[in-house]
Protein backbone atom coordinates (compact mmCIF):
# COMPACT_ATOMS: atom_id res chain seq x y z
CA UNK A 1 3.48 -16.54 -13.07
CA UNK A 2 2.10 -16.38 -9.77
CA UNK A 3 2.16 -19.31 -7.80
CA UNK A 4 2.43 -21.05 -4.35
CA UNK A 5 1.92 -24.54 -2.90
CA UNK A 6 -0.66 -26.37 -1.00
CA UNK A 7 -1.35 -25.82 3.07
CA UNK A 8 1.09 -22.73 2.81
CA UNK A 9 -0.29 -19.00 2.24
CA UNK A 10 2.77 -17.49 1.19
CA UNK A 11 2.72 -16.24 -2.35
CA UNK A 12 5.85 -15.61 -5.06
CA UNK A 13 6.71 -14.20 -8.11
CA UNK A 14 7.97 -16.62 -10.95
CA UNK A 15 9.89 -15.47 -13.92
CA UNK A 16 10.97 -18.98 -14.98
CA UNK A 17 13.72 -19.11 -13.21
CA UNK A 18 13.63 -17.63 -9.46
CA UNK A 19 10.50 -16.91 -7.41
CA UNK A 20 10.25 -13.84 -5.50
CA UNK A 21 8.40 -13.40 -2.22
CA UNK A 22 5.64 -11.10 -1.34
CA UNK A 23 6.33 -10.39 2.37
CA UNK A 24 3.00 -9.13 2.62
CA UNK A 25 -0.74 -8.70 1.63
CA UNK A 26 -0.22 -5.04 0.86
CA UNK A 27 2.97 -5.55 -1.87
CA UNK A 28 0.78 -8.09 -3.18
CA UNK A 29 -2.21 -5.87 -3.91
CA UNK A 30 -0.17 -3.03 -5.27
CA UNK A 31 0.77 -5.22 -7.86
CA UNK A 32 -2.60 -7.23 -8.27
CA UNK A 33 -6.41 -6.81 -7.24
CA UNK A 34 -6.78 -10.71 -6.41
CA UNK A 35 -5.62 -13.63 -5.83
CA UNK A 36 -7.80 -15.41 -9.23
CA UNK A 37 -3.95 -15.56 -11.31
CA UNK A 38 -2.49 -17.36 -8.21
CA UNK A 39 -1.09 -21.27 -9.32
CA UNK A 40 -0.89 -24.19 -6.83
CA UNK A 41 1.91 -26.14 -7.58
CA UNK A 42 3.23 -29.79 -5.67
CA UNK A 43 6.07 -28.58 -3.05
CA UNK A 44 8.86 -30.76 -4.57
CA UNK A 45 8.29 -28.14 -7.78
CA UNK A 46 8.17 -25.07 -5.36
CA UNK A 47 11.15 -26.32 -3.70
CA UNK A 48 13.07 -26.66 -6.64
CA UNK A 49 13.01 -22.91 -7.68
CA UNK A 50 15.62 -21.03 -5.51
CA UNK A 51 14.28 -17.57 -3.92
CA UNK A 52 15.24 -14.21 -5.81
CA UNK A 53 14.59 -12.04 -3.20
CA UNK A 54 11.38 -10.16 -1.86
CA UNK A 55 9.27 -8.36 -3.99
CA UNK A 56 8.96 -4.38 -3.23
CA UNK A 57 5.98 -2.66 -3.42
CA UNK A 58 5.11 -1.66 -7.28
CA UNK A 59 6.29 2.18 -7.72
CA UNK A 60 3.67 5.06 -7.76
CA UNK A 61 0.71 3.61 -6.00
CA UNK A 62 1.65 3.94 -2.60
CA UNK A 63 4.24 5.98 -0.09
CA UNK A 64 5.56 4.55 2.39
CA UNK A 65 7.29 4.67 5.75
CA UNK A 66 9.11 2.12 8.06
CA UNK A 67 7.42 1.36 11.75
CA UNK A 68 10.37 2.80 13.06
CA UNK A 69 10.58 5.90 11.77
CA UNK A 70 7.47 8.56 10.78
CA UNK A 71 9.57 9.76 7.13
CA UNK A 72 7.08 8.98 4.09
CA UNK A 73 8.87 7.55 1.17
CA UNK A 74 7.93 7.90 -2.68
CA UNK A 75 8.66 4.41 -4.19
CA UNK A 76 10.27 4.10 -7.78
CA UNK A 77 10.98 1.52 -9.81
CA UNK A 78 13.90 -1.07 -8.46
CA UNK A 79 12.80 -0.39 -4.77
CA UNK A 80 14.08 3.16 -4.64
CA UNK A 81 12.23 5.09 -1.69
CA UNK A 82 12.89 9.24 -1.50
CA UNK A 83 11.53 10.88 0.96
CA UNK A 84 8.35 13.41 0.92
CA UNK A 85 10.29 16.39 2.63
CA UNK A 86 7.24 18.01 3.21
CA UNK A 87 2.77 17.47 4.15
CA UNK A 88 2.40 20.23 1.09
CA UNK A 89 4.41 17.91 -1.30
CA UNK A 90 2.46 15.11 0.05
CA UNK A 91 -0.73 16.68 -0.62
CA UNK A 92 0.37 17.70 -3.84
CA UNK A 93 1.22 14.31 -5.10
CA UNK A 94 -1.24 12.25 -3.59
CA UNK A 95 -4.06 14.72 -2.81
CA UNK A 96 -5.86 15.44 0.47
CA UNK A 97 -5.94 11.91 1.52
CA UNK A 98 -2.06 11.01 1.10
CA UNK A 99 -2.36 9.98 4.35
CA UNK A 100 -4.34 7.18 3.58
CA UNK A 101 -2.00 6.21 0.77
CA UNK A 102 0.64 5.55 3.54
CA UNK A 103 1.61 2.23 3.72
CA UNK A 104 3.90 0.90 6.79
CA UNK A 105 6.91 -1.57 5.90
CA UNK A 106 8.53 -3.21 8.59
CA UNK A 107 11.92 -2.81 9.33
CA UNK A 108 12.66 -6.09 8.30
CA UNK A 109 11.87 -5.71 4.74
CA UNK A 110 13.26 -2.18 4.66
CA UNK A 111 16.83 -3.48 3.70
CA UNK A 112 14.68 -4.67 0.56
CA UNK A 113 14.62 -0.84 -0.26
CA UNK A 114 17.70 1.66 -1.44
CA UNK A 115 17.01 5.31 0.10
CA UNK A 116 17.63 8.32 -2.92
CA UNK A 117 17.28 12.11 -3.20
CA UNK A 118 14.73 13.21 -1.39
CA UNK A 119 11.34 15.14 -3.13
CA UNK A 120 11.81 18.61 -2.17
CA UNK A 121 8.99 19.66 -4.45
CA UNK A 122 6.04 17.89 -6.64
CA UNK A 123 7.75 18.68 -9.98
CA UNK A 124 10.52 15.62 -8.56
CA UNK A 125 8.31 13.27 -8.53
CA UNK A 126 6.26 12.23 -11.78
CA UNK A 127 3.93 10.03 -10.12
CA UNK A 128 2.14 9.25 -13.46
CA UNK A 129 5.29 8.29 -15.18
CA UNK A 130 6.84 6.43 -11.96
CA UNK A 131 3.80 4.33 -12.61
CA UNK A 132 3.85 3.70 -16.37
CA UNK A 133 7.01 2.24 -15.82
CA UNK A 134 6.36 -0.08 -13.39
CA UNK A 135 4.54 -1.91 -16.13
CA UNK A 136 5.85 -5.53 -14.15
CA UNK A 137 7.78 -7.18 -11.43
CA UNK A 138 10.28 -8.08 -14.55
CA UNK A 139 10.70 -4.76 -15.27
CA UNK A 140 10.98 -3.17 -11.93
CA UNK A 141 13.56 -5.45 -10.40
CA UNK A 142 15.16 -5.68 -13.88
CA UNK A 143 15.06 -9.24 -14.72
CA UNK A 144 14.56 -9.30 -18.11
CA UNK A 145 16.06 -7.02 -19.83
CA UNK A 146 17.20 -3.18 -19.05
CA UNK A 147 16.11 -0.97 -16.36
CA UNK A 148 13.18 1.43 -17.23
CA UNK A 149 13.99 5.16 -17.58
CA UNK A 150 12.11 7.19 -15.52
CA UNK A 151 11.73 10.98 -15.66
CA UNK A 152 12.40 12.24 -12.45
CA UNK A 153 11.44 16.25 -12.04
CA UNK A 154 13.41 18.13 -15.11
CA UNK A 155 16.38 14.65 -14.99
CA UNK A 156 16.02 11.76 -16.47
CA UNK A 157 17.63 9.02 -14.57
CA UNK A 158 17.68 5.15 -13.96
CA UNK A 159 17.29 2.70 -11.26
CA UNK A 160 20.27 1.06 -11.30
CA UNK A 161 22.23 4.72 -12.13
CA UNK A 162 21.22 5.80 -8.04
CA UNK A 163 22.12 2.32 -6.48
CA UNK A 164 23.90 -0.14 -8.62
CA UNK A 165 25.31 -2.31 -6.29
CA UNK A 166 21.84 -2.60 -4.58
CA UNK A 167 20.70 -5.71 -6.65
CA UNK A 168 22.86 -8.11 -6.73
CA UNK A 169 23.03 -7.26 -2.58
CA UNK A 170 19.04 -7.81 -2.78
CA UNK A 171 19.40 -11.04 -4.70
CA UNK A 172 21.14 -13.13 -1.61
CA UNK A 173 18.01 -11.74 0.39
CA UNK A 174 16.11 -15.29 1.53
CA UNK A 175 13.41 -14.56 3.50
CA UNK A 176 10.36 -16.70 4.29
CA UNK A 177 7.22 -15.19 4.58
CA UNK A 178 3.31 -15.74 4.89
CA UNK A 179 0.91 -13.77 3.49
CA UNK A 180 -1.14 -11.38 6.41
CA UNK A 181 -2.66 -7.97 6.26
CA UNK A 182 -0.44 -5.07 7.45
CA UNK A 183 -2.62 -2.51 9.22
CA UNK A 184 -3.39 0.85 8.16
CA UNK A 185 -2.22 4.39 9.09
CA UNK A 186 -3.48 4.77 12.66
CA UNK A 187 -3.22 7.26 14.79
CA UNK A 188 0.30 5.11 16.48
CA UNK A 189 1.84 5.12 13.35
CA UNK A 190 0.59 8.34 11.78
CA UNK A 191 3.46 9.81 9.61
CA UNK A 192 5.29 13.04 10.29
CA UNK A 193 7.46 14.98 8.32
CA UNK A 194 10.82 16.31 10.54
């Protein structure tokens, strides 16, 4: 469920037990194209379900980078970023416009991320099947169940196989956070590849 309370803007994630935040339009809208499934519940209710953590933006359907720092991350499921090495792998992926794919997170929310191997080459990433996985927020911060396998170049490996102490460090996460727009790739924050 999707749900939030009156006079507030901030949105979460409900799987019946926790609620997860969406620290920002942009994670929202990777994961939804409106706001028509969102619930209003009383506070006293909203209150009474403890935070999970922050929701991470939903694996193959956008790269991103911190403000920080210009490196361009792939996302995959359980918030595992690796880096785009290169423009051609970039372009390769995501086309001529990867640029406008980029998406920046702010440093604040990057500790809701676990860094892997890096994509040296487009045959690491399988953007298609990244995204096939990444079927739900259940599935992609494992909450119900196992982690999704997820063919990765010629491997096959799993989420919680690169970082599994990552999650239950992510689950003491307690942010609070509104719902705003996060601008786009400007010329400021334009993303370069070292």
């Amino acid at each position: 469920d999707l749900i939030k309370m009156a006079g507030n803007p901030a949105v979460y994630y409900f799987n019946g037990v926790k609620r997860y935040v969406f620290p920002n339009q942009t994670t929202y809208m990777s994961w939804y194209k409106d706001f028509s499934g969102v619930k209003t519940i009383p506070s006293s209710e909203l209150q009474s379900y403890p935070i999970g953590g922050n929701v991470t933006v939903r694996p193959g359907t956008k790269l991103v980078k911190i403000t920080t720092d210009p490196k361009v991350y792939a996302v995959e499921p359980g918030g595992l970023l690796r880096w785009v090495s290169s423009e051609s792998v970039a372009m390769a992926l995501w086309g001529p416009t990867w640029a406008q794919h980029v998406i920046d997170v702010s440093d604040a929310f990057f500790v809701n991320y676990t860094v892997g191997a890096a994509v040296n080459a487009a045959a690491d990433y399988n953007k298609d099947a990244v995204l096939a996985a990444a079927t739900s927020i259940n599935a992609d911060k494992n909450l119900g169940g196992s982690v999704p396998v997820v063919p990765v170049g010629p491997s096959v490996i799993s989420a919680m196989d690169v970082a599994p102490a990552r999650h239950s460090t992510r689950s003491a996460v307690r942010y609070a956070a509104a719902m705003s727009r996060m601008n786009g790739v400007t010329s400021a924050t334009k993303p370069r590849f070292r």
